[in-house]
PDB file of N, CA and C in Angstrom:
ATOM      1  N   UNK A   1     -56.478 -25.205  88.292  1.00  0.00           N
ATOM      2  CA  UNK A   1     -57.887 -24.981  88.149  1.00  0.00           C
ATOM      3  C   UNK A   1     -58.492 -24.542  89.489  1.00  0.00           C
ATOM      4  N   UNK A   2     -57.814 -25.167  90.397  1.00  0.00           N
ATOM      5  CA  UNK A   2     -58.489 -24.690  91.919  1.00  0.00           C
ATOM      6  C   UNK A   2     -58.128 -23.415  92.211  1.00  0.00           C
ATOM      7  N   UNK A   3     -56.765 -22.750  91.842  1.00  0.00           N
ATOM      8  CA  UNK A   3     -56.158 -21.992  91.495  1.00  0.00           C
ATOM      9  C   UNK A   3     -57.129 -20.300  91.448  1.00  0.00           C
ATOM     10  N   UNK A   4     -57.815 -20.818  90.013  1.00  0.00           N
ATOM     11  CA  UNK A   4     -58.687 -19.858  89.182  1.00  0.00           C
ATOM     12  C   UNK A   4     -59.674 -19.772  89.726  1.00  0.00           C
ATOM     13  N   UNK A   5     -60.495 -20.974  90.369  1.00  0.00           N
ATOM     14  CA  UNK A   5     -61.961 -20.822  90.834  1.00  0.00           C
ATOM     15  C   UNK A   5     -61.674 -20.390  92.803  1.00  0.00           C
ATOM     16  N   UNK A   6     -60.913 -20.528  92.985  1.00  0.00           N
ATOM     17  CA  UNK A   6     -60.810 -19.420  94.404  1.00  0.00           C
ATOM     18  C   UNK A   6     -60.388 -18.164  94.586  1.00  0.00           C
ATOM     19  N   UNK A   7     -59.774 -17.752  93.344  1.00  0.00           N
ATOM     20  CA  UNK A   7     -59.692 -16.354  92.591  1.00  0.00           C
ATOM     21  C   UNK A   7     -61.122 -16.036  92.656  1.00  0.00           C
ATOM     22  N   UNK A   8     -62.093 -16.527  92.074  1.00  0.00           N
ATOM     23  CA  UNK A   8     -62.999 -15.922  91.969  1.00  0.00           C
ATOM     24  C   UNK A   8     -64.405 -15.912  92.812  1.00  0.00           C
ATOM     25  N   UNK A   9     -64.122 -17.293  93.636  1.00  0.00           N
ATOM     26  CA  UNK A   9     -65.036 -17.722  94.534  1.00  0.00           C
ATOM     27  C   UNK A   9     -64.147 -18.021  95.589  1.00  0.00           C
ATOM     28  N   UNK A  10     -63.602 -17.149  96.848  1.00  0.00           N
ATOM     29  CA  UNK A  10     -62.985 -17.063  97.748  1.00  0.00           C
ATOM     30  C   UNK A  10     -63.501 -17.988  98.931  1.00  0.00           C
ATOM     31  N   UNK A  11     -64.802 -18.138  98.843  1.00  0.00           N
ATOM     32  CA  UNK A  11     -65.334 -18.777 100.121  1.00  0.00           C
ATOM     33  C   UNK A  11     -65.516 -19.874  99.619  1.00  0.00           C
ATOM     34  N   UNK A  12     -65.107 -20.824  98.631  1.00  0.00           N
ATOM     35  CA  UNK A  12     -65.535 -22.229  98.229  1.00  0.00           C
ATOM     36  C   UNK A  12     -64.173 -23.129  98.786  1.00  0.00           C
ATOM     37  N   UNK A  13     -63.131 -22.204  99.360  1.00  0.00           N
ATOM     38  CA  UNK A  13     -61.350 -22.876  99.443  1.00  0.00           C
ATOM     39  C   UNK A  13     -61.322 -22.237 100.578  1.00  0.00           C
ATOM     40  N   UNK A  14     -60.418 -23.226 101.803  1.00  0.00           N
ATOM     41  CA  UNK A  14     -60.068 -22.516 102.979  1.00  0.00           C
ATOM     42  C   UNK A  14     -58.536 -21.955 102.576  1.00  0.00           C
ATOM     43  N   UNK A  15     -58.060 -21.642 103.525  1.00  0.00           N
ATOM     44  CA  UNK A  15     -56.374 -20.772 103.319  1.00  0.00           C
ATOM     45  C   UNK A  15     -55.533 -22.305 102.933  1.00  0.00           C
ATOM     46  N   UNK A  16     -55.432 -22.921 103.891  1.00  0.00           N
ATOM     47  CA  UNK A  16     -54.900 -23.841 103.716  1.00  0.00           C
ATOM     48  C   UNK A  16     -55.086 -24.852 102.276  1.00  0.00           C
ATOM     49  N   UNK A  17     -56.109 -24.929 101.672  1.00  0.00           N
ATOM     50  CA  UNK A  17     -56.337 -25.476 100.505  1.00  0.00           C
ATOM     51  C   UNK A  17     -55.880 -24.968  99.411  1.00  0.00           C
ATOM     52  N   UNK A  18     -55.972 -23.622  99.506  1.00  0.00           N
ATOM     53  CA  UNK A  18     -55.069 -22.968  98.528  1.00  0.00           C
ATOM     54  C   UNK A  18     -53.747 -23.020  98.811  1.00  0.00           C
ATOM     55  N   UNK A  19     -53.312 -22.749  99.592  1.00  0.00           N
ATOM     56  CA  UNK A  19     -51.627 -22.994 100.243  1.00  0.00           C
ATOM     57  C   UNK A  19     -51.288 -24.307  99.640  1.00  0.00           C
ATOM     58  N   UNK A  20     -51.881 -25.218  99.896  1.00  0.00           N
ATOM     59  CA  UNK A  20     -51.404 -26.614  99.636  1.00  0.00           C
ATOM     60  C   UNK A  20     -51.458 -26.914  97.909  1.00  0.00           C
ATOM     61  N   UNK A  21     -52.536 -26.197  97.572  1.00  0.00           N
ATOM     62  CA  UNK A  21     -52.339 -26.090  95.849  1.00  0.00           C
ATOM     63  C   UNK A  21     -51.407 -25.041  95.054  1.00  0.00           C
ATOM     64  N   UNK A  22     -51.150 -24.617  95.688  1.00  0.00           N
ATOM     65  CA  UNK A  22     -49.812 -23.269  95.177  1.00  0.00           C
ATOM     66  C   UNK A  22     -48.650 -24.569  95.360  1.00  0.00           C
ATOM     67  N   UNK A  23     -48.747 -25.065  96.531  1.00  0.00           N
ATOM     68  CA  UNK A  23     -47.435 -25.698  96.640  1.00  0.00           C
ATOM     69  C   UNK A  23     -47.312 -27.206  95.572  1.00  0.00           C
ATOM     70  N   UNK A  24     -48.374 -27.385  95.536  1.00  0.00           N
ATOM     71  CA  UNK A  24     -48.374 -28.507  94.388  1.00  0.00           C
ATOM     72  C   UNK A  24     -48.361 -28.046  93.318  1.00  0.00           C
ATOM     73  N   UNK A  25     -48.435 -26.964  93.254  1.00  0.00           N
ATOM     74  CA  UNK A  25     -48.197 -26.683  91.600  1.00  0.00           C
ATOM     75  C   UNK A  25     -46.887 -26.740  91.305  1.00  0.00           C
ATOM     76  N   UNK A  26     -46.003 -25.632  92.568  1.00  0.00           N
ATOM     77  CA  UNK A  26     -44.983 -25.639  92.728  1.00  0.00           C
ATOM     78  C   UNK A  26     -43.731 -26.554  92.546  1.00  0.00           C
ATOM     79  N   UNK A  27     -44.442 -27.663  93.161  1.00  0.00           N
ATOM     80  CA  UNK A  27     -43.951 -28.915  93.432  1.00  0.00           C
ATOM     81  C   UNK A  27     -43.689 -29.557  92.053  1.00  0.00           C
ATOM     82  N   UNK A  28     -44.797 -29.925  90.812  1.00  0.00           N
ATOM     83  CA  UNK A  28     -44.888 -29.808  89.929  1.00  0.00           C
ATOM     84  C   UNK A  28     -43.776 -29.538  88.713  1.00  0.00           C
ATOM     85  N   UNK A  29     -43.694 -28.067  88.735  1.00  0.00           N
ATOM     86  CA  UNK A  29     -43.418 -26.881  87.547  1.00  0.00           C
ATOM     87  C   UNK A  29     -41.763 -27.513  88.176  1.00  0.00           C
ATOM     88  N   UNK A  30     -41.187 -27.899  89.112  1.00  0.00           N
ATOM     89  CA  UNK A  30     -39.730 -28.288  89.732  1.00  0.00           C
ATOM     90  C   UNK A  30     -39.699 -29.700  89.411  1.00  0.00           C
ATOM     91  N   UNK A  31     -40.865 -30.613  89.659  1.00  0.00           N
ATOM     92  CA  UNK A  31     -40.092 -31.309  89.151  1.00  0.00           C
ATOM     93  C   UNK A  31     -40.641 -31.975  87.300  1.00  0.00           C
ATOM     94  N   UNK A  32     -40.776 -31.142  86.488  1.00  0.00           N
ATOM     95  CA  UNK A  32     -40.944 -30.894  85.101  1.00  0.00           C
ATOM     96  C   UNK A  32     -39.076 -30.577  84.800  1.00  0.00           C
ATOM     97  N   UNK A  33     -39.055 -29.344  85.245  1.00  0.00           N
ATOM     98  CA  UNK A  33     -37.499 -28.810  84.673  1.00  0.00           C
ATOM     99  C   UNK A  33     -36.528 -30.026  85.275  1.00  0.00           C
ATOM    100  N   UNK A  34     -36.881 -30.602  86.659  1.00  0.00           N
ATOM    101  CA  UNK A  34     -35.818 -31.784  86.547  1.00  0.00           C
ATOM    102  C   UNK A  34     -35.762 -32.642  85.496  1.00  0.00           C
ATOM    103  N   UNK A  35     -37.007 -32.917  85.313  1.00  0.00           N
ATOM    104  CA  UNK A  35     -37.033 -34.099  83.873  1.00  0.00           C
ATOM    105  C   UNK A  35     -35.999 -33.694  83.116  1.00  0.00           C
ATOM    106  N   UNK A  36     -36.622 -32.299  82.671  1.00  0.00           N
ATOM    107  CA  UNK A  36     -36.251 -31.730  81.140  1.00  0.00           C
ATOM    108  C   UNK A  36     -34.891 -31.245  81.739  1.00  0.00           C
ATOM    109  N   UNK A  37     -34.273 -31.378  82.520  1.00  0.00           N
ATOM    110  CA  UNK A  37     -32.698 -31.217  83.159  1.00  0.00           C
ATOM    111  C   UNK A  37     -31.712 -32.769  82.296  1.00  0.00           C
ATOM    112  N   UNK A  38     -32.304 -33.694  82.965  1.00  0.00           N
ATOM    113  CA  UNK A  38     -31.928 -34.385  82.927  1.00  0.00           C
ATOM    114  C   UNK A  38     -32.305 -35.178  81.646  1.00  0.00           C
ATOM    115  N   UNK A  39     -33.501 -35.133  80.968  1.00  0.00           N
ATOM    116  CA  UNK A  39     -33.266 -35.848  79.405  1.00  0.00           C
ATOM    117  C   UNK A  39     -31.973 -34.840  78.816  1.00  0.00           C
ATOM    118  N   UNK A  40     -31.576 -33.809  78.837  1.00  0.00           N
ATOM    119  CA  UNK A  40     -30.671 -32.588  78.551  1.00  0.00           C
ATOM    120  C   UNK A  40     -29.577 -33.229  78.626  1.00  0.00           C
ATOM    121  N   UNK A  41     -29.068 -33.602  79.760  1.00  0.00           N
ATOM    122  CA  UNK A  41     -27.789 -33.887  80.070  1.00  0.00           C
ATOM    123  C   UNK A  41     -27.320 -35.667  79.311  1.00  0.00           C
ATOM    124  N   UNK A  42     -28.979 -36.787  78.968  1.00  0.00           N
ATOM    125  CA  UNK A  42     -28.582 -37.818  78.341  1.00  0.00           C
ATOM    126  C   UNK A  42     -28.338 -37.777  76.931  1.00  0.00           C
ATOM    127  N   UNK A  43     -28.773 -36.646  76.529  1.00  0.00           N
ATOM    128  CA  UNK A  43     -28.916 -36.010  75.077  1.00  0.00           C
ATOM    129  C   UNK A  43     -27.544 -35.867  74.392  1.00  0.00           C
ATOM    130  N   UNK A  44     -26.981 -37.532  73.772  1.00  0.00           N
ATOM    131  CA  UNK A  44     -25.660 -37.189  73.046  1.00  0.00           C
ATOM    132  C   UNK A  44     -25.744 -35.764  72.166  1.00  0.00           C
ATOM    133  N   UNK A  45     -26.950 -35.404  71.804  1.00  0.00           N
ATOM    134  CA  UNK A  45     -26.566 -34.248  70.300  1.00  0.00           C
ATOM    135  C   UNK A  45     -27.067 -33.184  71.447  1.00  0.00           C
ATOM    136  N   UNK A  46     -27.092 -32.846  72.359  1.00  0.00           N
ATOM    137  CA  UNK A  46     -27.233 -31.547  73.536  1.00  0.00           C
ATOM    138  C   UNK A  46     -26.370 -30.528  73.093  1.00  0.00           C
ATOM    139  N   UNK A  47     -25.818 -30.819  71.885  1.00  0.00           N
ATOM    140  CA  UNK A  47     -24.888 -28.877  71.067  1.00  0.00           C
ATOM    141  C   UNK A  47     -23.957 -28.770  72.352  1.00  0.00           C
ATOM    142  N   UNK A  48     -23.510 -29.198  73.290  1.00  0.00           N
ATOM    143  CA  UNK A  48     -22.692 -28.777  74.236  1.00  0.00           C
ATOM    144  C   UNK A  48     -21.154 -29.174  73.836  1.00  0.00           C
ATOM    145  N   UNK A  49     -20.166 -28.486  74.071  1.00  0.00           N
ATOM    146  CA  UNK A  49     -18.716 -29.207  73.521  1.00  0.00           C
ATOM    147  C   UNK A  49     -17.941 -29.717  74.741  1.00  0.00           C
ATOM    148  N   UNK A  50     -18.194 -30.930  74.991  1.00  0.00           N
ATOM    149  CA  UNK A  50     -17.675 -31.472  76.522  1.00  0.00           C
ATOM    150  C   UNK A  50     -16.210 -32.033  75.833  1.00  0.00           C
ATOM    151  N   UNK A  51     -15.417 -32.230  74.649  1.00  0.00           N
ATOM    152  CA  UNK A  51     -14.305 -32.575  74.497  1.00  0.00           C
ATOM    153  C   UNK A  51     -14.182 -34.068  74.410  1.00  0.00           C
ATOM    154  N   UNK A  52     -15.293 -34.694  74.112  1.00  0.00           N
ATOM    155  CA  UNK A  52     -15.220 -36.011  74.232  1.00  0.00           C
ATOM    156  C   UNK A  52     -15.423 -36.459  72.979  1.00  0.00           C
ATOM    157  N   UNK A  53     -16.395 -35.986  71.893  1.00  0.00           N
ATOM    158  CA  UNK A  53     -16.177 -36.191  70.540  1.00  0.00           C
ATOM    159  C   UNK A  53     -14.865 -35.464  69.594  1.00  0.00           C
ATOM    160  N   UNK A  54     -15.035 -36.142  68.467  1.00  0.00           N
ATOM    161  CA  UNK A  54     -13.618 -36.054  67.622  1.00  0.00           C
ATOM    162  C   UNK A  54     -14.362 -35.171  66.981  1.00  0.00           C
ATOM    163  N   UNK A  55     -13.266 -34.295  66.171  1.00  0.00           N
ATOM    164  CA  UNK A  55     -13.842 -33.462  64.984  1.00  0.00           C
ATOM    165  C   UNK A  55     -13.584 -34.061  63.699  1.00  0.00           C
ATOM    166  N   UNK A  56     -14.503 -34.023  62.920  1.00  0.00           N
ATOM    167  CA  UNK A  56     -14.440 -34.803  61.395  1.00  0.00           C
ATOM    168  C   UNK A  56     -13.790 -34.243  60.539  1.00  0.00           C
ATOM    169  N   UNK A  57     -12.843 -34.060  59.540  1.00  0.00           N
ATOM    170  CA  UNK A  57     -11.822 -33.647  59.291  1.00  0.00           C
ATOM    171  C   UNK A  57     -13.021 -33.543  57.715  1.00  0.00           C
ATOM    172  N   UNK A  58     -12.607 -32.082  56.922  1.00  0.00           N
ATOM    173  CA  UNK A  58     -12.701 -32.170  55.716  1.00  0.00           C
ATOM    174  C   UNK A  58     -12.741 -32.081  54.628  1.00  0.00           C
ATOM    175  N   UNK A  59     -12.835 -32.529  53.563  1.00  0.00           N
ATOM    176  CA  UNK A  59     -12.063 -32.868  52.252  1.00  0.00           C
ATOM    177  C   UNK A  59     -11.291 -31.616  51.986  1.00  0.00           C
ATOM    178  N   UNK A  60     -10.097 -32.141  50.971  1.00  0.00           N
ATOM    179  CA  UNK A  60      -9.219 -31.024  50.603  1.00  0.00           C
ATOM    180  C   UNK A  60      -9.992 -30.070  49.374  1.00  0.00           C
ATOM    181  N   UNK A  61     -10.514 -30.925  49.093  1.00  0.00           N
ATOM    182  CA  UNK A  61     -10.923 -29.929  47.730  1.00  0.00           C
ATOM    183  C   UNK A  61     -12.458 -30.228  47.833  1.00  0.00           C
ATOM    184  N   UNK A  62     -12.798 -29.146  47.691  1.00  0.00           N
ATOM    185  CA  UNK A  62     -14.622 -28.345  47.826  1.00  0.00           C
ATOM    186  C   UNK A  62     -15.213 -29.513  46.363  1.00  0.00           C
ATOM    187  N   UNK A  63     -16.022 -29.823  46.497  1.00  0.00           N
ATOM    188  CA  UNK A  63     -16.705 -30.589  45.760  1.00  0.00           C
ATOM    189  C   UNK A  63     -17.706 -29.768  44.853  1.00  0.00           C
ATOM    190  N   UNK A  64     -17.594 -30.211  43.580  1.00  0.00           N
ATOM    191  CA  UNK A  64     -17.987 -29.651  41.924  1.00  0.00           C
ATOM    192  C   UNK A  64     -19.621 -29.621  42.283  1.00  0.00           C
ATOM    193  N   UNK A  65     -20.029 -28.744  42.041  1.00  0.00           N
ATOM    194  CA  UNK A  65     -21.799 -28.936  41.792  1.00  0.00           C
ATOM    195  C   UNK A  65     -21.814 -29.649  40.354  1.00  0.00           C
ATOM    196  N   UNK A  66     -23.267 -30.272  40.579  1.00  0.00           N
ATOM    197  CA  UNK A  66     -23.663 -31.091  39.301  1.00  0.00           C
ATOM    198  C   UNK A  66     -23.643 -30.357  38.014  1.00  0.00           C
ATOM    199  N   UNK A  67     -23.742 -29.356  37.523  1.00  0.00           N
ATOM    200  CA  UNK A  67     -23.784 -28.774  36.524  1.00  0.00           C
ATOM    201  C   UNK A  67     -22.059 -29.006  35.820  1.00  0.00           C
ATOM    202  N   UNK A  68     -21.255 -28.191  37.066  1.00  0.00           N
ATOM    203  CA  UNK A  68     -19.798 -28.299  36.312  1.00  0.00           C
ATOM    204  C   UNK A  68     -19.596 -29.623  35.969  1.00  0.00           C
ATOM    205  N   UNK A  69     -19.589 -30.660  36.610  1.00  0.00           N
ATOM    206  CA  UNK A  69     -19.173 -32.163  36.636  1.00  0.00           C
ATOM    207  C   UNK A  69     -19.926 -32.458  35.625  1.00  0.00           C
ATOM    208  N   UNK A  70     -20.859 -32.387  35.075  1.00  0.00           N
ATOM    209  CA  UNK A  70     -21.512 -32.895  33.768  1.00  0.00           C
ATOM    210  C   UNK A  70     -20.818 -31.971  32.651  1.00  0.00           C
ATOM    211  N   UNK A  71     -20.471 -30.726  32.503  1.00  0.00           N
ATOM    212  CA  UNK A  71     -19.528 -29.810  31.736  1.00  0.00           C
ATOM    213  C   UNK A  71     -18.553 -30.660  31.400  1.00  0.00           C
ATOM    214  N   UNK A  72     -17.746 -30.780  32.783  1.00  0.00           N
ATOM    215  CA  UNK A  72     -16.277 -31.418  32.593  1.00  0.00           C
ATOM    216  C   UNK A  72     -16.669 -32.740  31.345  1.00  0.00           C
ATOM    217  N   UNK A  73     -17.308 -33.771  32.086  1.00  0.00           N
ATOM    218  CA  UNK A  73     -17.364 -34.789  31.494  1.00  0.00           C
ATOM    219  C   UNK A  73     -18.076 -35.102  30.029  1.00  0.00           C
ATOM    220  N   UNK A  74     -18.662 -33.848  29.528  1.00  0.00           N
ATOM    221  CA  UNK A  74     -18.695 -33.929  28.137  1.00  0.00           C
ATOM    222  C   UNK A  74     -17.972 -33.546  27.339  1.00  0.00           C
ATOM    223  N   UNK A  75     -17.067 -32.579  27.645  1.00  0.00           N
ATOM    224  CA  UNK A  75     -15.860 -31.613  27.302  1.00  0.00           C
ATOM    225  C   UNK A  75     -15.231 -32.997  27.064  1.00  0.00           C
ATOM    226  N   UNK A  76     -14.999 -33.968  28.351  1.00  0.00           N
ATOM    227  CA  UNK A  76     -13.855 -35.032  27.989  1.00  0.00           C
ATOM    228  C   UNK A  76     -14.104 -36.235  26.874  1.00  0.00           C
ATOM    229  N   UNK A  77     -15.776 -36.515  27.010  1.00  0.00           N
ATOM    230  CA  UNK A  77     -16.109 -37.584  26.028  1.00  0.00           C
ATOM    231  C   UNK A  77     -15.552 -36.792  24.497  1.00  0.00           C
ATOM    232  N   UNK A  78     -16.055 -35.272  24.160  1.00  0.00           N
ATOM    233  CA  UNK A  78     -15.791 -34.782  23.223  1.00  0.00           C
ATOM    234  C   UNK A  78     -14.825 -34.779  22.538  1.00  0.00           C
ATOM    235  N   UNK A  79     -13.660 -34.643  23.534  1.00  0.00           N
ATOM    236  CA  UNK A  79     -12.115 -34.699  22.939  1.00  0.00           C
ATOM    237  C   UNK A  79     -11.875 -35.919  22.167  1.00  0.00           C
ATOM    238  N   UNK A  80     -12.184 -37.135  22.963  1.00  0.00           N
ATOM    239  CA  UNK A  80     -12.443 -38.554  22.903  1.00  0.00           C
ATOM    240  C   UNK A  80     -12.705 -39.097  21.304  1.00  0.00           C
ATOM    241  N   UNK A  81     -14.032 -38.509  21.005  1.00  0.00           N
ATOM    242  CA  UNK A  81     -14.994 -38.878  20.260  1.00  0.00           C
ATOM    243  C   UNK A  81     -14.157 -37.954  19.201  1.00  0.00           C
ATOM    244  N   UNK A  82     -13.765 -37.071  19.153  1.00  0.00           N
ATOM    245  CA  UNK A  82     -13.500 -36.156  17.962  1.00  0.00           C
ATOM    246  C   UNK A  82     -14.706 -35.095  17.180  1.00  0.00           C
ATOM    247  N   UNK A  83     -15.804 -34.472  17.802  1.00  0.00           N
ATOM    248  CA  UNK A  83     -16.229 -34.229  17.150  1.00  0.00           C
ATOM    249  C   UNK A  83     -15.927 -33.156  16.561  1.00  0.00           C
TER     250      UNK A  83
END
């Protein structure tokens, strides 16, 4: 904000006041990305493949959507039942 208003009002900020607010911003915007560095790196699900998790192995056979599986299983009561 001090930033914007000595942009436009030059004589309300000496050199040094602005210098020192560039650098705090600076200061700032560095240490933000450290944060966000470092929640990153505690982040078990961070999508990164460090070789330390297992891979989940899976099933042999692709699993029936609900429609077929209700097919199958009237087809079988049917036989059953005799109709």
């Amino acid at each position: 904000m001090i930033l914007k208003r000595a942009k436009k009002h030059p004589e309300l900020y000496s050199k040094e006041e602005i210098n020192f607010a560039k650098n705090f911003k600076k200061h700032l915007k560095l240490e933000k990305k450290h944060h966000e560095r470092k929640l990153g790196d505690s982040n078990p699900r961070g999508g990164k493949d460090d070789g330390v998790r297992g891979k989940s192995e899976q099933p042999q056979e692709s699993r029936q959507p609900k429609r077929q599986w209700i097919v199958k299983l009237l087809h079988q009561t049917r036989s059953l039942v005799g109709f």
